[in-house]
Protein backbone atom coordinates (compact mmCIF):
# COMPACT_ATOMS: atom_id res chain seq x y z
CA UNK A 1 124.59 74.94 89.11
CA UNK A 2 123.47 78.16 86.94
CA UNK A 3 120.64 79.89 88.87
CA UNK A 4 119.24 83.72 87.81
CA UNK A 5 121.44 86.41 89.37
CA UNK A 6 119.02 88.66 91.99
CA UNK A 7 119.75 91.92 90.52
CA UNK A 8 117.32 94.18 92.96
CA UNK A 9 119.17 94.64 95.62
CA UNK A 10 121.70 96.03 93.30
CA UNK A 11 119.09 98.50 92.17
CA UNK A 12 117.49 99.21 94.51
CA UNK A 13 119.02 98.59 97.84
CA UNK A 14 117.16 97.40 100.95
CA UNK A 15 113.55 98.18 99.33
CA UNK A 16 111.81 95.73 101.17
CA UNK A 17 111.99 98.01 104.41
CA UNK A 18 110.77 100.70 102.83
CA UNK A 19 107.68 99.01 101.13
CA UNK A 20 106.94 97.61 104.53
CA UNK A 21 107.96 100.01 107.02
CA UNK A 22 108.10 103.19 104.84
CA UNK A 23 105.40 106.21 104.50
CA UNK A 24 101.87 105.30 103.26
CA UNK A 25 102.84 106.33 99.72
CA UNK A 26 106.03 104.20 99.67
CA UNK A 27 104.82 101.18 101.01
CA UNK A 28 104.08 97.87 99.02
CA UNK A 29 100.23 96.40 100.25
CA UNK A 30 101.11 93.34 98.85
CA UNK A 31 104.23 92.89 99.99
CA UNK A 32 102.79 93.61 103.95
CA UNK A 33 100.16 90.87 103.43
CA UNK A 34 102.05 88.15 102.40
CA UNK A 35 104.32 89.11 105.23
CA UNK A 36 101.76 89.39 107.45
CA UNK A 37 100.64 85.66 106.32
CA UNK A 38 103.99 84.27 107.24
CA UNK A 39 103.95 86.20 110.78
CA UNK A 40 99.88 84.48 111.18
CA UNK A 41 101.46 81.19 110.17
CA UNK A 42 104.56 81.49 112.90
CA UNK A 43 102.10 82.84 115.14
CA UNK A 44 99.54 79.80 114.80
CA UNK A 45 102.09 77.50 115.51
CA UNK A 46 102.62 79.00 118.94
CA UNK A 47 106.83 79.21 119.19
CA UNK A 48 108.10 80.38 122.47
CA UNK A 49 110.26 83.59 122.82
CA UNK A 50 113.45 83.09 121.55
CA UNK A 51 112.84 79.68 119.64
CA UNK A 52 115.39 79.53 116.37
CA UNK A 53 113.77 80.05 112.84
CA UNK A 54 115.63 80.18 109.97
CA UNK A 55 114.46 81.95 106.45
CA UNK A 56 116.01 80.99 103.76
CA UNK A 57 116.63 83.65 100.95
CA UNK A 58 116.43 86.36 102.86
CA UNK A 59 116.80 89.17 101.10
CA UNK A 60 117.53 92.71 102.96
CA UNK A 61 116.01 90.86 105.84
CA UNK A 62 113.12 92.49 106.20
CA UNK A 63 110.53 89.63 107.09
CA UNK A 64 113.08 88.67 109.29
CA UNK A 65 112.98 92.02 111.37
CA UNK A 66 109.13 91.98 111.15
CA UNK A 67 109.20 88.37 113.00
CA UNK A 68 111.80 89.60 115.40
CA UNK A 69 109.48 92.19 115.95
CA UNK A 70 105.90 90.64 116.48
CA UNK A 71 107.24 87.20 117.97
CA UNK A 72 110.43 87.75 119.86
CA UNK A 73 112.37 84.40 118.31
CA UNK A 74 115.77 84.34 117.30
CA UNK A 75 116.30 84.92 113.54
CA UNK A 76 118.69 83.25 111.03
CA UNK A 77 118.71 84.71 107.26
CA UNK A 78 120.64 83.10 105.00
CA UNK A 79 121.10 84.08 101.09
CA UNK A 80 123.14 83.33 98.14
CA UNK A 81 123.73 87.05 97.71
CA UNK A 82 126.26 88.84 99.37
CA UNK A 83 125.03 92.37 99.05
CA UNK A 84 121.56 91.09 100.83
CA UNK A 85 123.49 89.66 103.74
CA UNK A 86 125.10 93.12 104.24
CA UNK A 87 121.74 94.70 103.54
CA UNK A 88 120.09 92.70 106.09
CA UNK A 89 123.11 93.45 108.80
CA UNK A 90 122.71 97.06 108.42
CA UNK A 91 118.99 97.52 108.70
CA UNK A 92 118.79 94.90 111.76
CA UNK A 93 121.67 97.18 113.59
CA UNK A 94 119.96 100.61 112.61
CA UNK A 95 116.94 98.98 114.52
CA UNK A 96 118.63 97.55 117.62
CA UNK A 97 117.29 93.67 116.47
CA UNK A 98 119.04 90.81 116.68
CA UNK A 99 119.82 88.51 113.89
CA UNK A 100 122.08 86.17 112.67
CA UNK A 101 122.84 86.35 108.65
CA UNK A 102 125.05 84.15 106.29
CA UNK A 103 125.70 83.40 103.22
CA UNK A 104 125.27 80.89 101.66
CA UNK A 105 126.41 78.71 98.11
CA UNK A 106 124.21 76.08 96.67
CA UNK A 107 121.43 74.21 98.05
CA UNK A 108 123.43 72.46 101.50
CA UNK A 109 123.02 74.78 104.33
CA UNK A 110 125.38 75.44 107.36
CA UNK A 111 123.66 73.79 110.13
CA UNK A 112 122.68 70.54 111.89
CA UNK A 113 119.80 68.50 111.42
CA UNK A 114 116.59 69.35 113.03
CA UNK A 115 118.28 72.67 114.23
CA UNK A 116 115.12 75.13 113.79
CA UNK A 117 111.53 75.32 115.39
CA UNK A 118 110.92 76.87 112.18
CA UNK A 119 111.93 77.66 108.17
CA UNK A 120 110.74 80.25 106.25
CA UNK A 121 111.54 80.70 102.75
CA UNK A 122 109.08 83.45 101.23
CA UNK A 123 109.35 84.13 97.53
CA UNK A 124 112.54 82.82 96.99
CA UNK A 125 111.57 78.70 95.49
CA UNK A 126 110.21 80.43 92.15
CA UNK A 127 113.66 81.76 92.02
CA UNK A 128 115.69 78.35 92.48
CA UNK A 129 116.75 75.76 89.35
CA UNK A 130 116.46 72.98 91.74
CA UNK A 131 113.35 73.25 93.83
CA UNK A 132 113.07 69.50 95.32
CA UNK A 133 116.82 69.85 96.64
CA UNK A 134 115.68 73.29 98.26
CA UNK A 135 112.63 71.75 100.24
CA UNK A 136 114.48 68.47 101.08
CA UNK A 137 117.14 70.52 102.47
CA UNK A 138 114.59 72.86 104.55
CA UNK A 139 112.47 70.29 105.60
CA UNK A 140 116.19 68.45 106.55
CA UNK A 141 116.57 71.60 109.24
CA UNK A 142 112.82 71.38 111.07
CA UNK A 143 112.90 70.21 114.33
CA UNK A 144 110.15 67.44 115.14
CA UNK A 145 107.05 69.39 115.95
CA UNK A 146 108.69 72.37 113.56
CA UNK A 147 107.06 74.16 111.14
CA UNK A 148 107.75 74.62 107.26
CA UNK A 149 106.28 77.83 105.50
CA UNK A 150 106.68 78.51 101.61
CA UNK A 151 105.23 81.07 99.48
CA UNK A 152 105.18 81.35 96.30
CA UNK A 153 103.26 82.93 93.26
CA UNK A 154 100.46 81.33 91.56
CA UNK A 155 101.14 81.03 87.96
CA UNK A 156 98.07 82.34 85.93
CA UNK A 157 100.43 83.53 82.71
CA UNK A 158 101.63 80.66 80.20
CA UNK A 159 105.68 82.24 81.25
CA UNK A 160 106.60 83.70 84.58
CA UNK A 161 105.79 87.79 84.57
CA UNK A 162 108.95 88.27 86.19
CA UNK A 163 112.34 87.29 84.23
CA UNK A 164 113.86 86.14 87.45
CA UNK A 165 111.39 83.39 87.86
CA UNK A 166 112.56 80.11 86.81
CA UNK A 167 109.05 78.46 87.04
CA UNK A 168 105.68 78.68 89.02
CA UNK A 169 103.29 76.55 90.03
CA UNK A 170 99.06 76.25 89.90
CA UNK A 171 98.06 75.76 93.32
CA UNK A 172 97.25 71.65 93.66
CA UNK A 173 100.23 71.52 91.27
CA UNK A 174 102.43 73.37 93.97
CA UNK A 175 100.78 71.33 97.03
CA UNK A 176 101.65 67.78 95.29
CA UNK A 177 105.13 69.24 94.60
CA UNK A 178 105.70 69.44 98.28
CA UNK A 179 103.90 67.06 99.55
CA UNK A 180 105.45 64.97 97.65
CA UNK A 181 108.88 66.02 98.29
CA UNK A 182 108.20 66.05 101.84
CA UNK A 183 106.17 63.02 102.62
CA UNK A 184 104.19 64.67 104.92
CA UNK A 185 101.05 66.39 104.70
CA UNK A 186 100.88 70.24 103.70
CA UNK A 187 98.34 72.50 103.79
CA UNK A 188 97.67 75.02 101.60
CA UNK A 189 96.45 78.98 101.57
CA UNK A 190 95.42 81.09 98.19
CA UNK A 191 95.28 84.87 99.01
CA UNK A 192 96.14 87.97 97.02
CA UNK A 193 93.05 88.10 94.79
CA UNK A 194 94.33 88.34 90.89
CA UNK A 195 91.94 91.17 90.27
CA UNK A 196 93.14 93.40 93.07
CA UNK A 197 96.99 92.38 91.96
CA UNK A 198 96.14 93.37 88.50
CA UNK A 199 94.62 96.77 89.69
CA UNK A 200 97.42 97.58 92.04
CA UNK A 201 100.42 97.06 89.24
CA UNK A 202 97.97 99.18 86.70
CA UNK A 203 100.45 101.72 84.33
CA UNK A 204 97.18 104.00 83.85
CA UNK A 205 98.84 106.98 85.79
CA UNK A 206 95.57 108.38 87.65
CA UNK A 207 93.98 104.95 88.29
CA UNK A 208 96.93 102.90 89.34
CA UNK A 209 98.52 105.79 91.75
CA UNK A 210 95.11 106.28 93.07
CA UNK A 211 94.07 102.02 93.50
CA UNK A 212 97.69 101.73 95.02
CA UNK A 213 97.38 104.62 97.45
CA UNK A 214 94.09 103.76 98.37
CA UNK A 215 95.28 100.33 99.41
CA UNK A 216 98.12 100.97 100.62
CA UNK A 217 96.14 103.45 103.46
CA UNK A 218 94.14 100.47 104.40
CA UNK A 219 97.32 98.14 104.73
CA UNK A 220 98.29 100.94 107.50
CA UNK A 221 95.05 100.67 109.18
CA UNK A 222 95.71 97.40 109.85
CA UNK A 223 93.00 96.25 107.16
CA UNK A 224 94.90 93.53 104.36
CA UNK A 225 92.18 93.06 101.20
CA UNK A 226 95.33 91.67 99.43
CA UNK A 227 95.17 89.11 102.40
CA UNK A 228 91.42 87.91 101.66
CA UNK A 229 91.53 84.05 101.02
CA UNK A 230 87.63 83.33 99.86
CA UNK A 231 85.25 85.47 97.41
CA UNK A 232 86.84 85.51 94.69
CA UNK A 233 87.93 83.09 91.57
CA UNK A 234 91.47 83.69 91.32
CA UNK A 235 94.67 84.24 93.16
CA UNK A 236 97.80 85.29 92.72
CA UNK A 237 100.23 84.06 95.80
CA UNK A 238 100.15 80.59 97.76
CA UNK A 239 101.51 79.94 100.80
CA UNK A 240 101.80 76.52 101.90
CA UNK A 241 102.74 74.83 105.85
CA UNK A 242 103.72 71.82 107.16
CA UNK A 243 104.37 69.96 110.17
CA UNK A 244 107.21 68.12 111.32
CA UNK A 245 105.71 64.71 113.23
């Protein structure tokens, strides 16, 4: 199995932190509402203090800390990247959370059947050569009465934007895919409108700083306009949940 190397980490280091957690004019708007989105979702589905959820790819474990955070479970990352798994370690023990992280090879993960009250797997799927073997195996993990979340970006560009992106998915396309895969019913959510997206990732130095800054002070106030789901035509992420019977 040949799957794109994650080279960002490299680069970068734990970045996800910072454009979550960091100063107003470090932080990543669009990044803290799809977060946010997953922490709603968890939320929603009501899991007790300390209940097991797993995400799956990741990263620097960032979303992870935020869930530790707002819902007081107990966190498993797992990634295929080594340097995210130390990542993740570090910034959890700088914090004081509490987290289990492991690495991982391939698309069978470490654990028993039904082990999880929830999976998480946020931005990683695009990523992935095998897709169906990644949700089977999630889905594999959910405890009855569990919950599955995936998001994922909407394709609206004839080739992926980003070279790491194996493939994307319009929105029914995406829901099919899973339900399909899962034989169970999922539900879908479109938010990050495409014209605020496009605005926010503008090169024009005065326009783009100013657009991103300006969003980026409402994502602090607690206001998300990247996580509006109705009023406009197109979207740019999809996040999709389903239930374990």
């Amino acid at each position: 199995m040949s799957e794109i190397a994650f080279e960002k980490y490299a680069i970068k280091g734990a970045y996800h932190w910072v454009e979550y957690f960091g100063p107003v004019h470090r932080i990543n708007a669009y990044t803290r509402a799809r977060y946010r989105n997953v922490v709603a979702a968890l939320a929603a589905h009501n899991l007790s203090v300390g209940a097991p959820v797993l995400d799956v790819g990741c990263g620097d474990g960032a979303l992870s800390g935020l869930i530790v955070q707002k819902l007081q479970v107990a966190i498993t990352g797992i990634d295929t990247v080594a340097q995210s798994i130390e990542l993740a370690k570090q910034e959890f023990g700088k914090r004081n959370l509490q987290g289990q992280f492991r690495l991982i090879d391939g698309y069978v993960y470490p654990f028993k059947d039904e082990a999880f009250s929830a999976v998480i797997c946020s931005e990683v799927i695009e990523h992935v050569r095998e897709p169906e073997l990644m949700l089977r195996e999630m889905w594999r993990l959910v405890a009855p009465g569990g919950i599955l979340v995936v998001t994922t970006p909407v394709r609206y560009t004839e080739d992926p934007l980003d070279r790491m992106h194996v493939q994307e998915w319009f929105p029914n396309a995406f829901r099919k895919f899973c339900a399909g895969t899962l034989g169970a019913q999922v539900d879908l959510k479109l938010t990050h409108p495409v014209a605020f997206a496009e605005f926010y990732a503008s090169p024009t130095p005065v326009f783009g700083r100013a657009f991103r800054l300006s969003m980026n002070v409402l994502s602090k106030c607690g206001l998300e306009p990247f996580g509006w789901d109705r009023g406009f035509r197109a979207y740019s992420t999809q996040m999709i949940t389903a239930r374990k019977a």
